[in-house]
N, C-alpha and C. Protein backbone atom coordinates (compact mmCIF):
# COMPACT_ATOMS: atom_id res chain seq x y z
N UNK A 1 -9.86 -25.50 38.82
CA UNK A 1 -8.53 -25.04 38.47
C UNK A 1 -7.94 -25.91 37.35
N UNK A 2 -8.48 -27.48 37.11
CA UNK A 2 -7.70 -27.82 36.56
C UNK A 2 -8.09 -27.61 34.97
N UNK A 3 -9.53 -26.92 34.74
CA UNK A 3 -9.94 -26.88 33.54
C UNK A 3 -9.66 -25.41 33.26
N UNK A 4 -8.96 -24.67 34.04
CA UNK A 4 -8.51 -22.68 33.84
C UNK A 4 -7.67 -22.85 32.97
N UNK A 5 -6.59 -23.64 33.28
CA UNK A 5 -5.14 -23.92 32.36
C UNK A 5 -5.35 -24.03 31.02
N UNK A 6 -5.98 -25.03 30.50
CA UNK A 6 -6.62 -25.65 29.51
C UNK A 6 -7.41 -24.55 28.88
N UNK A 7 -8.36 -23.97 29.16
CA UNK A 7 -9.40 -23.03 28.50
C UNK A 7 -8.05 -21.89 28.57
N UNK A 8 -7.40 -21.24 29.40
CA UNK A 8 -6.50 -20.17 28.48
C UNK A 8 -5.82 -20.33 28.04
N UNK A 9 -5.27 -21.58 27.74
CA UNK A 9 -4.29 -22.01 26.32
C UNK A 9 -4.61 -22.32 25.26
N UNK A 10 -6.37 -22.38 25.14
CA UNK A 10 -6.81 -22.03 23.75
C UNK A 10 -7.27 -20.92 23.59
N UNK A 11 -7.57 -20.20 24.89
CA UNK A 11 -7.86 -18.82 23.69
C UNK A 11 -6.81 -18.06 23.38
N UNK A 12 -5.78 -18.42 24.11
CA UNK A 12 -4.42 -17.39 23.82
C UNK A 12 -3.91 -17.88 22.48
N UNK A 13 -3.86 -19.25 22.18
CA UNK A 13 -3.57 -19.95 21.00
C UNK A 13 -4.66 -19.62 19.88
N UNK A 14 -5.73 -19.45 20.31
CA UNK A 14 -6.72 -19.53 19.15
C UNK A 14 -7.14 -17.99 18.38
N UNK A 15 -6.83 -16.88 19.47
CA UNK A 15 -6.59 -15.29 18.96
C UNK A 15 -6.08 -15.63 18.02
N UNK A 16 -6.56 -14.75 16.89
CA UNK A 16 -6.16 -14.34 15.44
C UNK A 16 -4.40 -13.46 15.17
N UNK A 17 -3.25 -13.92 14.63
CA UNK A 17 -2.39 -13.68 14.52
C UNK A 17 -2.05 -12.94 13.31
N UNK A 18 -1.25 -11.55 13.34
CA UNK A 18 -0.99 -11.23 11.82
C UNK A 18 -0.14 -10.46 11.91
N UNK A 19 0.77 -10.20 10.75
CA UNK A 19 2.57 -9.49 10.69
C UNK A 19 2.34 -8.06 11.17
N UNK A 20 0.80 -7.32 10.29
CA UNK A 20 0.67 -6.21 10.84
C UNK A 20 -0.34 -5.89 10.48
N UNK A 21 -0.88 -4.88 10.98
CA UNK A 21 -2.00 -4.00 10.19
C UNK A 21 -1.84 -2.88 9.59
N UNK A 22 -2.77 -3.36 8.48
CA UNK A 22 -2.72 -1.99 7.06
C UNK A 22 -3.99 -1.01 7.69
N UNK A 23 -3.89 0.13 7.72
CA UNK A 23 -5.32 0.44 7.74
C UNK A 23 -5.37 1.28 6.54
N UNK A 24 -6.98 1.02 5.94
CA UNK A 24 -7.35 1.83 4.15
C UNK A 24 -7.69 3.07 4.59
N UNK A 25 -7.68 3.84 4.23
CA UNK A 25 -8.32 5.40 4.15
C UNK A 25 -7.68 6.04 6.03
N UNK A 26 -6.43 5.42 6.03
CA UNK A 26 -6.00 6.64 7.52
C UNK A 26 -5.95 7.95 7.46
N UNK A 27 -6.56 8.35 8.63
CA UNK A 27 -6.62 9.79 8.88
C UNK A 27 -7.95 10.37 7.74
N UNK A 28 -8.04 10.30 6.90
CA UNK A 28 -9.37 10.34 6.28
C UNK A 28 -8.73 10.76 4.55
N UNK A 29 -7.46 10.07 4.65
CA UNK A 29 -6.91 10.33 3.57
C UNK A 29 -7.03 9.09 2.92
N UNK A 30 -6.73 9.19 1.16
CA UNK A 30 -6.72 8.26 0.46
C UNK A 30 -5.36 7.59 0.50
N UNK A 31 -5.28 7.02 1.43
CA UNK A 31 -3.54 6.25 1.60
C UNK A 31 -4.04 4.74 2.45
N UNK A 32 -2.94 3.85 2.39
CA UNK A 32 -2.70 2.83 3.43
C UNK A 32 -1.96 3.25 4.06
N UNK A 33 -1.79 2.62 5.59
CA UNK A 33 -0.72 3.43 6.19
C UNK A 33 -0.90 2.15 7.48
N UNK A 34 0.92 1.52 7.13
CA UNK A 34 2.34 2.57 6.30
C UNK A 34 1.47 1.65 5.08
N UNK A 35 2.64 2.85 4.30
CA UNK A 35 2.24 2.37 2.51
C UNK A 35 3.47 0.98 2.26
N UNK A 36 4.38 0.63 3.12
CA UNK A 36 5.27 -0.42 2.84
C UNK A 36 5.32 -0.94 4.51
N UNK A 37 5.28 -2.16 3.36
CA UNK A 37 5.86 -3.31 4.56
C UNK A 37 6.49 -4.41 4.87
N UNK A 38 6.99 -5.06 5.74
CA UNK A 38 7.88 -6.11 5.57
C UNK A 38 7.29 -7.12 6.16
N UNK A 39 6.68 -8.35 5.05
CA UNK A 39 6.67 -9.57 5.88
C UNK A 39 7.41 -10.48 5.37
N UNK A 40 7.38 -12.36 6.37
CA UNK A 40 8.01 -12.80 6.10
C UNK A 40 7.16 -13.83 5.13
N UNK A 41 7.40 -14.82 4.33
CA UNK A 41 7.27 -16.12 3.67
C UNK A 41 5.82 -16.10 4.82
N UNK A 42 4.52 -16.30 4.36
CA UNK A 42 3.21 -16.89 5.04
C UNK A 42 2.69 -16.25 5.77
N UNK A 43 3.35 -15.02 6.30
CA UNK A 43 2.83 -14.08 7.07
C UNK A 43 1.26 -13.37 6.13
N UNK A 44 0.36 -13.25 7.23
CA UNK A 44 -0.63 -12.32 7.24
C UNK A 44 -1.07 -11.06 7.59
N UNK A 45 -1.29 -10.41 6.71
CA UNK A 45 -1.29 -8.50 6.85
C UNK A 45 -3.03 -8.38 6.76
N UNK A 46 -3.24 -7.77 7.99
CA UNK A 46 -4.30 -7.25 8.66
C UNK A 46 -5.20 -5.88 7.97
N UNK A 47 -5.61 -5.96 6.85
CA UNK A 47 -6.38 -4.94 6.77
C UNK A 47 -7.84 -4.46 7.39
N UNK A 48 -7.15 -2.94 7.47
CA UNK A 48 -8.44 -2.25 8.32
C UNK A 48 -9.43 -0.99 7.88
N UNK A 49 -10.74 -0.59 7.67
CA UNK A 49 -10.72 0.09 6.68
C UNK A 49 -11.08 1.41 7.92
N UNK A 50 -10.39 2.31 7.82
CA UNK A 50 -10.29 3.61 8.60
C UNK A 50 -11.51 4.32 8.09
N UNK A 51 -11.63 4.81 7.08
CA UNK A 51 -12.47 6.24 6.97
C UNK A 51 -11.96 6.60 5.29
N UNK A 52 -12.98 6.96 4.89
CA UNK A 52 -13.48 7.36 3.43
C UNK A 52 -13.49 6.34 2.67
N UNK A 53 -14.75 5.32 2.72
CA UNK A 53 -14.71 3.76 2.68
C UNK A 53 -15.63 3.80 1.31
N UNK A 54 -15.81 3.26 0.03
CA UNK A 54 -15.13 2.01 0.48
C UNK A 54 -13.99 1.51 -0.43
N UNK A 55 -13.21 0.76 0.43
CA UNK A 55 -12.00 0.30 0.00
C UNK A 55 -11.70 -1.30 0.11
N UNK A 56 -10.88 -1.53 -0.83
CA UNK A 56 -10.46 -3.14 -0.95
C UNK A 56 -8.81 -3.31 -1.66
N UNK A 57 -8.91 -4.23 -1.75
CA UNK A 57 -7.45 -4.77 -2.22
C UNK A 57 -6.74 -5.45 -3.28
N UNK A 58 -6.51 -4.74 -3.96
CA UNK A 58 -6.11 -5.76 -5.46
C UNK A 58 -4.34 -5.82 -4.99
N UNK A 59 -4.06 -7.11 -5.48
CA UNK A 59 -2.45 -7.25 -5.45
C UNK A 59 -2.32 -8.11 -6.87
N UNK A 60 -1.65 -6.90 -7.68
CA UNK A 60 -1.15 -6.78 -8.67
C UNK A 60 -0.65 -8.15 -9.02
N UNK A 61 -1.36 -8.57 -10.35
CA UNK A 61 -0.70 -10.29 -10.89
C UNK A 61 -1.07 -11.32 -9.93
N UNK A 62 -1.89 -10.89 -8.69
CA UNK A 62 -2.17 -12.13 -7.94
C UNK A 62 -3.47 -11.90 -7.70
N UNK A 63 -4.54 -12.27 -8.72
CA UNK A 63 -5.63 -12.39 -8.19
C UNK A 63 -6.00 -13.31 -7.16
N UNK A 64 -5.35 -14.45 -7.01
CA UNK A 64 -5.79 -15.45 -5.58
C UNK A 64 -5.43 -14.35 -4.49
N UNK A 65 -4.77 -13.73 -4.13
CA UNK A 65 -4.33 -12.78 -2.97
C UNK A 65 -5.50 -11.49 -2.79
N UNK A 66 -5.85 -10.82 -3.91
CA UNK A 66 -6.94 -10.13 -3.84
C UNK A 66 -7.60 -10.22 -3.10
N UNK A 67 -8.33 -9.13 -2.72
CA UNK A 67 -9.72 -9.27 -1.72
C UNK A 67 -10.57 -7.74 -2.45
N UNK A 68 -11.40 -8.05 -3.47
CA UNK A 68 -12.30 -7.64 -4.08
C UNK A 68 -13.64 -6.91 -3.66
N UNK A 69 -13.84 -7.54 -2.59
CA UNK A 69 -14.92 -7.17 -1.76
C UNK A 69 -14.75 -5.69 -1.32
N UNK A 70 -15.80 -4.88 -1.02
CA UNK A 70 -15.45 -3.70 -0.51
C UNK A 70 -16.31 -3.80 0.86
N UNK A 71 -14.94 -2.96 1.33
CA UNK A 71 -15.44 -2.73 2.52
C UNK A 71 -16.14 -1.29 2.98
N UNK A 72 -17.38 -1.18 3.56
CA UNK A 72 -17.97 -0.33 3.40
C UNK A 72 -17.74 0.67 5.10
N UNK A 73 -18.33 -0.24 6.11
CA UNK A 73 -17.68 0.70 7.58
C UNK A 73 -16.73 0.64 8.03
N UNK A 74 -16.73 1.83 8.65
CA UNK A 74 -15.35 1.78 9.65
C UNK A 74 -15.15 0.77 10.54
N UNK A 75 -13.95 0.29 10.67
CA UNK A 75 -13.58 -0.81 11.64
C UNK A 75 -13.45 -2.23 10.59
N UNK A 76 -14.21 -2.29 9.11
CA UNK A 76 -14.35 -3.74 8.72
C UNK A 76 -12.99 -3.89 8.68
N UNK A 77 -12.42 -5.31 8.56
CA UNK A 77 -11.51 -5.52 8.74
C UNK A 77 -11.28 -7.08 6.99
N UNK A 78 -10.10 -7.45 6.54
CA UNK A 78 -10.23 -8.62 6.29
C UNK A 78 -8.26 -8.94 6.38
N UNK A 79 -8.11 -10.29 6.15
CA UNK A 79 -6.42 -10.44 6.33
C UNK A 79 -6.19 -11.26 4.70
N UNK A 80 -4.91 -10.94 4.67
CA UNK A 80 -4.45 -11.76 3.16
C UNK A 80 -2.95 -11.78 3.50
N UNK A 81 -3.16 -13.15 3.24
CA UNK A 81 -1.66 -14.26 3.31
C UNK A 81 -0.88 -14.44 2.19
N UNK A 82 0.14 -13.60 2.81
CA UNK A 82 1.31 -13.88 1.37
C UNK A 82 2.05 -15.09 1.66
N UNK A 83 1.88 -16.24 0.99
CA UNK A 83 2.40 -17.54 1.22
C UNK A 83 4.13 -17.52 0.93
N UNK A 84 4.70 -16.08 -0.17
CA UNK A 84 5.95 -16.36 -0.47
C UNK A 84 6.28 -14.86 -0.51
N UNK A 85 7.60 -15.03 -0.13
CA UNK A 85 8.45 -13.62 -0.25
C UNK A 85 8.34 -12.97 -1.47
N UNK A 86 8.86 -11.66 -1.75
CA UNK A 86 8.81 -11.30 -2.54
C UNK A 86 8.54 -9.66 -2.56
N UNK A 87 8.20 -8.79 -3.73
CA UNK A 87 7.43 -7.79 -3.75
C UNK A 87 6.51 -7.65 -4.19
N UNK A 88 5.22 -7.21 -3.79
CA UNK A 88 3.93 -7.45 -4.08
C UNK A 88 3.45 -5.58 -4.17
N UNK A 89 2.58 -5.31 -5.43
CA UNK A 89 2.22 -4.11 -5.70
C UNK A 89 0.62 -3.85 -5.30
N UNK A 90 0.06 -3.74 -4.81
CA UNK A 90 -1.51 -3.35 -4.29
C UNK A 90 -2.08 -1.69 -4.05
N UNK A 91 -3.45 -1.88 -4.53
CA UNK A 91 -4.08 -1.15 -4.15
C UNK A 91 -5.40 -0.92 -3.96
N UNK A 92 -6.35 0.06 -3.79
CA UNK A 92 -7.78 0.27 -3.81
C UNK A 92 -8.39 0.35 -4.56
N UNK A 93 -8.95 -0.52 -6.02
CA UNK A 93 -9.67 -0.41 -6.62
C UNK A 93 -10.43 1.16 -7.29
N UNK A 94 -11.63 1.29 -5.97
CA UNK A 94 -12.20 2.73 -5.93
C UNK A 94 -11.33 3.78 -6.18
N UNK A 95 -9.98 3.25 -5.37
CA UNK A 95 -9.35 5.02 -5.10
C UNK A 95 -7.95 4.92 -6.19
N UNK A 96 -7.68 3.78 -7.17
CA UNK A 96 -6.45 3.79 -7.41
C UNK A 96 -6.16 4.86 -8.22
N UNK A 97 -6.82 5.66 -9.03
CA UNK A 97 -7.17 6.86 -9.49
C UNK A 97 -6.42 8.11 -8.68
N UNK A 98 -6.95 8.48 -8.07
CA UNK A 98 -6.74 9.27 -6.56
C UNK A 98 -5.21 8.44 -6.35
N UNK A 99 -4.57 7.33 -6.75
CA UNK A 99 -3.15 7.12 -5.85
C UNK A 99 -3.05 6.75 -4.68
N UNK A 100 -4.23 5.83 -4.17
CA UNK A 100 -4.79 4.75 -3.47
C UNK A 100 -3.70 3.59 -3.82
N UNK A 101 -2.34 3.57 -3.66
CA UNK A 101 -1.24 2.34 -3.90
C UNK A 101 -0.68 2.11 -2.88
């Protein structure tokens, strides 16, 4: 008992934390969804890639924030930390064409 306490206060602490999740291609459309969101100063936004893959993430004027990589199956996932407030413009590379923003 006295090592239960201890082991679930790190995994409850050590689960992965984030403001929200984006998911790419919802419903099997070329959208994020939601297409807006509100975080705060350092918060992390959860992207997820739904369906009609593949998709990734450019944020406009911030290549350090980018995530370039594409994601190819359903379920991949990656997170990107906006260290400062603000408004930030992103989208899908592949799909920005199509209006992937």
């Amino acid at each position: 008992m006295r090592f239960l306490l201890p082991l679930l206060a790190i995994f409850i602490f050590s689960t992965p934390t984030w403001a929200i999740d984006v998911v790419m291609g919802a419903n099997g459309s070329l959208i994020f969804e939601p297409a807006d969101v509100t975080i705060n100063a350092g918060d992390t936004v959860h992207f997820v890639n739904g369906m009609l893959p593949p998709h990734n993430v450019i944020v406009e004027d911030h290549p350090e924030l980018s995530h370039d990589g594409l994601a190819f199956a359903s379920g991949e996932s990656f997170d990107i930390t906006f260290p400062e407030a603000g408004d930030y413009t992103f989208w899908c590379d592949p799909h920005k064409g199509a209006g992937m923003t």
